[in-house]
N, C-alpha and C. Protein backbone atom coordinates (compact mmCIF):
# COMPACT_ATOMS: atom_id res chain seq x y z
N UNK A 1 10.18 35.69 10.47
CA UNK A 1 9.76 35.31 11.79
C UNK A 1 10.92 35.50 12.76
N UNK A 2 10.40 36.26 13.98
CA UNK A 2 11.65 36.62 14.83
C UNK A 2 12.16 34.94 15.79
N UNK A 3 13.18 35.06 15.31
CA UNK A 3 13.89 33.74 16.36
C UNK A 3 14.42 33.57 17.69
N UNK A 4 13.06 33.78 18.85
CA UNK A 4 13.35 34.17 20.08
C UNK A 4 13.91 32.99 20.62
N UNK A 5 14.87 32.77 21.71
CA UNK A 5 15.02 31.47 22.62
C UNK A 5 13.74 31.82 23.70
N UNK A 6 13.31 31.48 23.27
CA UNK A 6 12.12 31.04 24.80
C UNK A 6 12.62 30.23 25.70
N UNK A 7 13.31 29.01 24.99
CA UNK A 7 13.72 28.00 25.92
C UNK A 7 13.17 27.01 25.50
N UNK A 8 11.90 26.81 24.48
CA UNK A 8 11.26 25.72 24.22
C UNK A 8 12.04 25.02 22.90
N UNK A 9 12.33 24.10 23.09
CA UNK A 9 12.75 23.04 22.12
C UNK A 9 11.58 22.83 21.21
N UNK A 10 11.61 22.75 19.71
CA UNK A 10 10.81 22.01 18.58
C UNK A 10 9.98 20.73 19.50
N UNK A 11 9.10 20.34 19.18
CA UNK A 11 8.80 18.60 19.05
C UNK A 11 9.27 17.83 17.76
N UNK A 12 8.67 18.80 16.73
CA UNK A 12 8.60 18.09 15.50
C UNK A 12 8.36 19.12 14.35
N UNK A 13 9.87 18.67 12.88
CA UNK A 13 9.31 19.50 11.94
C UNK A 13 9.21 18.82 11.14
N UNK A 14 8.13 19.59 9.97
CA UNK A 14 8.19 19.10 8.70
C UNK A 14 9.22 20.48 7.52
N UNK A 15 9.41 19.67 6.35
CA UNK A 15 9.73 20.83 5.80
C UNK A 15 9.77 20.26 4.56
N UNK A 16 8.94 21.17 3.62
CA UNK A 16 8.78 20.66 1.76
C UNK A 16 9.60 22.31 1.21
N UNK A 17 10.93 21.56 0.78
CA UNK A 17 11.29 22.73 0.16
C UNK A 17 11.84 24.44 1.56
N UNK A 18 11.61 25.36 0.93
CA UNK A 18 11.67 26.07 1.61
C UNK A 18 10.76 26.49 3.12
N UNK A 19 9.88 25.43 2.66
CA UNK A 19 8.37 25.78 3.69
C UNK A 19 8.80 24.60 4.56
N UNK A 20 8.38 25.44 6.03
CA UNK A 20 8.29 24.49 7.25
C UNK A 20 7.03 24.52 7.95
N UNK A 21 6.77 23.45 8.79
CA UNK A 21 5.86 23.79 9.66
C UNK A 21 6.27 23.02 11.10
N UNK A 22 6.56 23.68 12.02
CA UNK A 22 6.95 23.35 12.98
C UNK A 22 5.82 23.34 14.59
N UNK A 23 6.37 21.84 15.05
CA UNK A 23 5.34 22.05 16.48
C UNK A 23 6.23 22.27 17.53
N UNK A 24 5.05 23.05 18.40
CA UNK A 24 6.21 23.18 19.55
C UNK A 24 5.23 22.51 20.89
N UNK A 25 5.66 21.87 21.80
CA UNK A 25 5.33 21.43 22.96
C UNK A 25 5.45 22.97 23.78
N UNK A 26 3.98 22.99 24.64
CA UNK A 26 4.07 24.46 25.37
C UNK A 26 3.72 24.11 26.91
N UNK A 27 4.01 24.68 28.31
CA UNK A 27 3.54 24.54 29.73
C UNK A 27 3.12 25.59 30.37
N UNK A 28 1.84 25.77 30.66
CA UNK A 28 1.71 26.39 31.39
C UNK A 28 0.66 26.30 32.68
N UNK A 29 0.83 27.29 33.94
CA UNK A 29 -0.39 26.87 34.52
C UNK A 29 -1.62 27.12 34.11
N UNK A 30 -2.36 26.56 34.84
CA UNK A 30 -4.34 26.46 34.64
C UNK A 30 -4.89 27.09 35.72
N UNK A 31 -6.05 28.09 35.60
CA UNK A 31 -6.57 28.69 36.73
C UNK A 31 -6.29 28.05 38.39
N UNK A 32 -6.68 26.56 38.03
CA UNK A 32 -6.92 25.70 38.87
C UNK A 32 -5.22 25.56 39.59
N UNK A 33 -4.02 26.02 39.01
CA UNK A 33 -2.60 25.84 39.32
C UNK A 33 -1.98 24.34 38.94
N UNK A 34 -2.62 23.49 38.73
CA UNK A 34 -2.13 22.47 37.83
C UNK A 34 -1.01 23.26 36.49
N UNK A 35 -0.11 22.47 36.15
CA UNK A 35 0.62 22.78 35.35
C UNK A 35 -0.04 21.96 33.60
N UNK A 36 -0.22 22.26 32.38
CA UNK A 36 -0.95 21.85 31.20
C UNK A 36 0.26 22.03 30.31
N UNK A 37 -0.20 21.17 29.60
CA UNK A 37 0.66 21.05 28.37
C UNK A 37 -0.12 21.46 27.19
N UNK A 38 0.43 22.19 26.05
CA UNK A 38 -0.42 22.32 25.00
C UNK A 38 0.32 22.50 23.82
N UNK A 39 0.06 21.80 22.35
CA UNK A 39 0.74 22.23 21.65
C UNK A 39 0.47 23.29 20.41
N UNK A 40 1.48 23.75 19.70
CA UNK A 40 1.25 24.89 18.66
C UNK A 40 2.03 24.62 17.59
N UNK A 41 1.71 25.37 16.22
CA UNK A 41 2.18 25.11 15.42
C UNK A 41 2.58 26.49 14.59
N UNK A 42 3.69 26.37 14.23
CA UNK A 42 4.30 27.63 13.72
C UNK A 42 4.52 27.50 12.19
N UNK A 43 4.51 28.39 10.59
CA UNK A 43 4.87 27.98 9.82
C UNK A 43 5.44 29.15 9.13
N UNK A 44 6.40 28.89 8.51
CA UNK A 44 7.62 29.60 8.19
C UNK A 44 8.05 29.39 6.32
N UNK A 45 8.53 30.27 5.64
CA UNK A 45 9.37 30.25 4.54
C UNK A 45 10.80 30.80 4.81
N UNK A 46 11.47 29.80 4.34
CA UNK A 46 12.98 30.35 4.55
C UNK A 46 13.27 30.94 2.78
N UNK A 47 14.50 31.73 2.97
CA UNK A 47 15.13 32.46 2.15
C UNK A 47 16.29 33.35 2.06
N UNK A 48 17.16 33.21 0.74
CA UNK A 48 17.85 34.29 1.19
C UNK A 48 18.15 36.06 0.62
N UNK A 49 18.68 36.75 1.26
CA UNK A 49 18.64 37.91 0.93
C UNK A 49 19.58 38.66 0.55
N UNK A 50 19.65 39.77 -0.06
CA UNK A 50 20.75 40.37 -0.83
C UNK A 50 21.96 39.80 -0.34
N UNK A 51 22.05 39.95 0.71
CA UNK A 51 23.60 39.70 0.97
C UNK A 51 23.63 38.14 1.26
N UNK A 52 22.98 37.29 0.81
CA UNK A 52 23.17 35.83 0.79
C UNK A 52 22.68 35.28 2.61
N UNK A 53 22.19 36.20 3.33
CA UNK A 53 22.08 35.31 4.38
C UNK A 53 20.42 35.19 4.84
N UNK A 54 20.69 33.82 5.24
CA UNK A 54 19.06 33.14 5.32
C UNK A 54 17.89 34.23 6.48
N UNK A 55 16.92 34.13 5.72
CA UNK A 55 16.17 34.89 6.56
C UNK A 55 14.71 33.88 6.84
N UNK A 56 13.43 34.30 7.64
CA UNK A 56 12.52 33.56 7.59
C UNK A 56 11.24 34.54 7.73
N UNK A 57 10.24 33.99 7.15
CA UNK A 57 9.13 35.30 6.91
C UNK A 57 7.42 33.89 6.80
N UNK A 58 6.56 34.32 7.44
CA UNK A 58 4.97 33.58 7.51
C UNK A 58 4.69 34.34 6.43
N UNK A 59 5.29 35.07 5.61
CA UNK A 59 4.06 35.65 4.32
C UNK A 59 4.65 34.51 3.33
N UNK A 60 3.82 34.08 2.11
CA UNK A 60 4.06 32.97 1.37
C UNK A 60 3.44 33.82 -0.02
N UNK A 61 4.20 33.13 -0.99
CA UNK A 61 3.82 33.17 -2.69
C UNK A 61 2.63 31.97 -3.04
N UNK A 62 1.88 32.47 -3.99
CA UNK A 62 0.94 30.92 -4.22
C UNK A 62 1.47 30.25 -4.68
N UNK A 63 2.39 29.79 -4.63
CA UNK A 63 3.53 29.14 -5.77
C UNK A 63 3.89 28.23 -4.34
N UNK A 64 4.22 28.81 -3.13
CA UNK A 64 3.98 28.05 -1.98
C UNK A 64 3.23 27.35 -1.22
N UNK A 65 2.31 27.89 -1.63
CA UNK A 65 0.78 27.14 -1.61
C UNK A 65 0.60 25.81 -0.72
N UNK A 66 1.04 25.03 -1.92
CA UNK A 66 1.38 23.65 -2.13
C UNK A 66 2.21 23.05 -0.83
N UNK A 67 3.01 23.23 -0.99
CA UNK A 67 3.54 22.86 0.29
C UNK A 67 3.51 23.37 1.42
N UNK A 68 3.01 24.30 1.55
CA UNK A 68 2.37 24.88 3.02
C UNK A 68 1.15 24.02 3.47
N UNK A 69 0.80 23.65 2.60
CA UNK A 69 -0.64 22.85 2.91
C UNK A 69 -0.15 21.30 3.10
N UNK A 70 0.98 20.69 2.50
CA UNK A 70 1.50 19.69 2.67
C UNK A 70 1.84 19.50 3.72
N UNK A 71 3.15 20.21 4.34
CA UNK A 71 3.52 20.18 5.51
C UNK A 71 2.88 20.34 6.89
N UNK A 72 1.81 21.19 6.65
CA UNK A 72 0.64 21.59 7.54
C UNK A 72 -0.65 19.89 7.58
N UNK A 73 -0.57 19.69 6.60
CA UNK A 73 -0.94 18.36 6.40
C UNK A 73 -0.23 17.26 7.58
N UNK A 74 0.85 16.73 6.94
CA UNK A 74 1.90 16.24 8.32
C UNK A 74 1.60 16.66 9.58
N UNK A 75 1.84 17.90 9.82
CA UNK A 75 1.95 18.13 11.24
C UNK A 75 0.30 18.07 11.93
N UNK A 76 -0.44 17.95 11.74
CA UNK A 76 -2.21 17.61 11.27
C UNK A 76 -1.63 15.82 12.14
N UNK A 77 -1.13 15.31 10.90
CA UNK A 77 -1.08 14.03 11.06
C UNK A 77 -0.56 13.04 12.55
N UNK A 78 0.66 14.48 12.37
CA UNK A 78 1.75 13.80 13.78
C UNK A 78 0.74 14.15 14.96
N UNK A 79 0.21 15.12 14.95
CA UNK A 79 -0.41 15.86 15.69
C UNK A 79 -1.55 14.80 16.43
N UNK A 80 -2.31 14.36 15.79
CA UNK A 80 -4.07 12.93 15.90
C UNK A 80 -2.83 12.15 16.57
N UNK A 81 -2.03 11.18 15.60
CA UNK A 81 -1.66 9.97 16.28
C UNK A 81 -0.92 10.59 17.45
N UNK A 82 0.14 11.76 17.65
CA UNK A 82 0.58 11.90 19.32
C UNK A 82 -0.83 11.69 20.29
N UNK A 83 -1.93 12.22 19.55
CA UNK A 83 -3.31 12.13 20.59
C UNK A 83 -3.81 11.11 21.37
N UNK A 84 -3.67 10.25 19.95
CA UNK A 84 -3.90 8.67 20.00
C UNK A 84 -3.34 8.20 21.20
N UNK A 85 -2.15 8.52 20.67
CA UNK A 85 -0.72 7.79 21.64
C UNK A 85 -0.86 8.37 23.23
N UNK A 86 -0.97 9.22 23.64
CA UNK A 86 -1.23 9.87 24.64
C UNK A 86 -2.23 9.17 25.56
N UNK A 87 -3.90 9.26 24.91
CA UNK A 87 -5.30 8.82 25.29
C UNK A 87 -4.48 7.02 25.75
N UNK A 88 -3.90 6.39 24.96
CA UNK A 88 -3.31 5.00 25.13
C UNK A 88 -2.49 4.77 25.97
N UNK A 89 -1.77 5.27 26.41
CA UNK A 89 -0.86 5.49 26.79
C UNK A 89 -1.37 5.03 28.35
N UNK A 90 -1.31 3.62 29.19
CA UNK A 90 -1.66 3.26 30.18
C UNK A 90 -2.76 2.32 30.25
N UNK A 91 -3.65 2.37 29.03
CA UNK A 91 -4.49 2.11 29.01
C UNK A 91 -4.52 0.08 28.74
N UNK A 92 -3.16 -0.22 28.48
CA UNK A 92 -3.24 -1.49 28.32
C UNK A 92 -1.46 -1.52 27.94
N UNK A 93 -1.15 -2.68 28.35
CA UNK A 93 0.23 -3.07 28.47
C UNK A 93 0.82 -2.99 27.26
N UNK A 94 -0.15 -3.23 26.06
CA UNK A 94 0.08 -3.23 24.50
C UNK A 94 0.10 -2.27 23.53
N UNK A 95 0.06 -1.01 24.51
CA UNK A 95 0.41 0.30 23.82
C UNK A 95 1.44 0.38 23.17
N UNK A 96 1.21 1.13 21.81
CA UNK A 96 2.07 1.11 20.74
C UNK A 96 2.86 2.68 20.92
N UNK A 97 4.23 2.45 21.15
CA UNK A 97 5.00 4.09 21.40
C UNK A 97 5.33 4.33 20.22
N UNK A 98 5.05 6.21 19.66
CA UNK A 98 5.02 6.57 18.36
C UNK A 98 6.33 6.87 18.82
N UNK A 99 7.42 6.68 17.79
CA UNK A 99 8.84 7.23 17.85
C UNK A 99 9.22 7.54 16.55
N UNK A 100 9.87 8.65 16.50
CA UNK A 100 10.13 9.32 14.98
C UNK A 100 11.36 10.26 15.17
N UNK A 101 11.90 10.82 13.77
CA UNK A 101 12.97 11.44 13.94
C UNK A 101 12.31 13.49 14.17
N UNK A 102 13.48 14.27 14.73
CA UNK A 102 12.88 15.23 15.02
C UNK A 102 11.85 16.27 14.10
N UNK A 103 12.88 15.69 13.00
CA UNK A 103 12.49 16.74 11.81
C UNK A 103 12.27 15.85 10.40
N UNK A 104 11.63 15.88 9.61
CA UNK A 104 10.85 15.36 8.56
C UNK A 104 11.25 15.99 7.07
N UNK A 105 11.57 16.17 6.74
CA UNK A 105 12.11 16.56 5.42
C UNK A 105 11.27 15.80 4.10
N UNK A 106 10.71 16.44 3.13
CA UNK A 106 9.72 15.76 2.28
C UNK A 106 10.32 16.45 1.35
């Protein structure tokens, strides 16, 4: 996977093993010119290559399987409750703020 700077910072990763799945917070405008937020999810195998340096590639072994679906699982997860949290978010003084570390390691 090519590693562009867009400029966008991660939200949140997971990662089982070599496999990641990463979200990214995205902005853009709406027909209407309002500015939207939307998020995406990227998933990746790291590795390394002849000459020892790390590379990253979306094609997977079934042997990866497993944790592609795990981690994709997680980010599934973080994904509903940010929703939650969001939809709540004003809705009563007793809103619960989701706070977590950036990246998740399983």
């Amino acid at each position: 996977m090519d590693k562009k700077n867009t400029g966008n910072m991660p939200e949140k990763k997971f990662r089982a093993g070599a496999i990641s799945a990463t979200i990214w917070l995205n902005q853009a405008t709406a027909k209407d010119g309002k500015l939207v937020q939307y998020r995406t999810i990227s998933i990746e195998r790291a590795y390394k290559d002849k000459s020892d340096e790390w590379k990253y590639t979306n094609s997977f072994r079934v042997g990866d399987l497993p944790k592609a679906s795990l981690v994709l699982d997680e980010a599934f997860k973080h994904l509903v409750l940010k929703q939650l949290q969001d939809t709540n978010v004003g809705a009563s003084d007793s809103a619960v703020v989701y706070e977590d570390d950036e990246e998740v390691v399983m």
